[in-house]
Protein backbone atom coordinates (compact mmCIF):
# COMPACT_ATOMS: atom_id res chain seq x y z
CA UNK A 1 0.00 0.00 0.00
CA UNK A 2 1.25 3.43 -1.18
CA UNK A 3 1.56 6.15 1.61
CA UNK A 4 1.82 9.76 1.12
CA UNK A 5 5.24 11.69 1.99
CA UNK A 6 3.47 14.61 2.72
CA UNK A 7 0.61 13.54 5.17
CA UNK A 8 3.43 11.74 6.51
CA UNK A 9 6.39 13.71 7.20
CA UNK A 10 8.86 12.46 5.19
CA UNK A 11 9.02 15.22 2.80
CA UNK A 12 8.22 18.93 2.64
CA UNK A 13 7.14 21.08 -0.51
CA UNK A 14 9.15 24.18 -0.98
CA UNK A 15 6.97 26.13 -3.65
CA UNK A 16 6.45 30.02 -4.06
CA UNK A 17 3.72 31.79 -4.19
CA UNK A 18 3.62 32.93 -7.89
CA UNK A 19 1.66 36.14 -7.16
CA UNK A 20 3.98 37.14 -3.99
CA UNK A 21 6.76 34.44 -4.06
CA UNK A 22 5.85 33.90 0.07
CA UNK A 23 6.33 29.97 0.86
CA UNK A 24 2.65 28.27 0.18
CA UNK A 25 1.73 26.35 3.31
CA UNK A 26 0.45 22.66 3.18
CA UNK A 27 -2.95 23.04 4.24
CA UNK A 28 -3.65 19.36 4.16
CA UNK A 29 -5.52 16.87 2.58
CA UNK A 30 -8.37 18.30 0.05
CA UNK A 31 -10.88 15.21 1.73
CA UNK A 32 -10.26 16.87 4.84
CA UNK A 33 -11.70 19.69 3.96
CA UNK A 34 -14.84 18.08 1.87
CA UNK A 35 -15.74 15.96 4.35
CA UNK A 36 -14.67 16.88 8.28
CA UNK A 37 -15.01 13.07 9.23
CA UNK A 38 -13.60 11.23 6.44
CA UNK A 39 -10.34 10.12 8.25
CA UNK A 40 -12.47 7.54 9.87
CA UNK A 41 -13.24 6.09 6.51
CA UNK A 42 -10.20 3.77 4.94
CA UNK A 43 -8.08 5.75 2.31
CA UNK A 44 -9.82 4.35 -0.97
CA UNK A 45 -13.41 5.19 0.47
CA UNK A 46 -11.87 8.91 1.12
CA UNK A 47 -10.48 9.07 -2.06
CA UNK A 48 -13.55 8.06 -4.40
CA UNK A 49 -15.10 10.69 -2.49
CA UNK A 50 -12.34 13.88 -2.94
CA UNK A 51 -13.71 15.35 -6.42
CA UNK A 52 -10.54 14.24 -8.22
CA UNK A 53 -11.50 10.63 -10.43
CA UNK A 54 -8.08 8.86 -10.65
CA UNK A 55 -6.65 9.77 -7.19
CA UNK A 56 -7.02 5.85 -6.01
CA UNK A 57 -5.72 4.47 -9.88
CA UNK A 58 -2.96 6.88 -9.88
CA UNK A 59 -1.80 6.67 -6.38
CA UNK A 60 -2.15 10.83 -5.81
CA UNK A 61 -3.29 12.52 -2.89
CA UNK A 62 -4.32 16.24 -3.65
CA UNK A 63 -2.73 19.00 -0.95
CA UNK A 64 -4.00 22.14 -0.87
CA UNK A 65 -0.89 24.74 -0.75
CA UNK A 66 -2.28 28.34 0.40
CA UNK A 67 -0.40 31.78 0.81
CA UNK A 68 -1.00 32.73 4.07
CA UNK A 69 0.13 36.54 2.37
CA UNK A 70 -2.02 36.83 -0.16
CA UNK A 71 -4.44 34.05 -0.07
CA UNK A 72 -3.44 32.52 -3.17
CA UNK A 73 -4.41 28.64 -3.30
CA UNK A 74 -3.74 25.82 -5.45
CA UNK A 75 -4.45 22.04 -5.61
CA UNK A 76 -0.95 19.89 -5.44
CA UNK A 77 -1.21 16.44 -6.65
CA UNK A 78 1.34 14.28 -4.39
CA UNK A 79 2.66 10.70 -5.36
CA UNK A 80 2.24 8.23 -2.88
CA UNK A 81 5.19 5.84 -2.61
């Protein structure tokens, strides 16, 4: 089973803002924010519920990377290894 480096601290993401260039912060997991509750579901019942169709085929988990500056956000697809 694949695992996520970023919901698991094994990596960071170091990207820039492109309207500011201020670090984006990993907000989390997009599921998280759909549904409040989902980590009590197993991680293939989250995913075919995250809004994103081939996160489960392709192994991805979708991060949400904000700008705590300007507010900018942005969807980061993650592979799981």
């Amino acid at each position: 089973m694949a695992i996520c480096p970023l919901c698991n601290s094994l990596k960071v993401l170091d990207i820039n803002c492109p309207k500011c260039n201020t670090q984006l912060e990993d907000s989390g997991k997009i599921s998280d924010f759909l549904d409040p509750y989902g980590h009590y579901n197993d991680e293939e019942t989250v995913k075919m519920g995250d809004g994103y169709p081939n996160t489960a085929k392709d192994q991805i988990c979708p991060h949400l990377m904000v700008c705590n500056n300007c507010q900018y956000d942005v969807v980061k697809f993650i592979q799981e290894e």
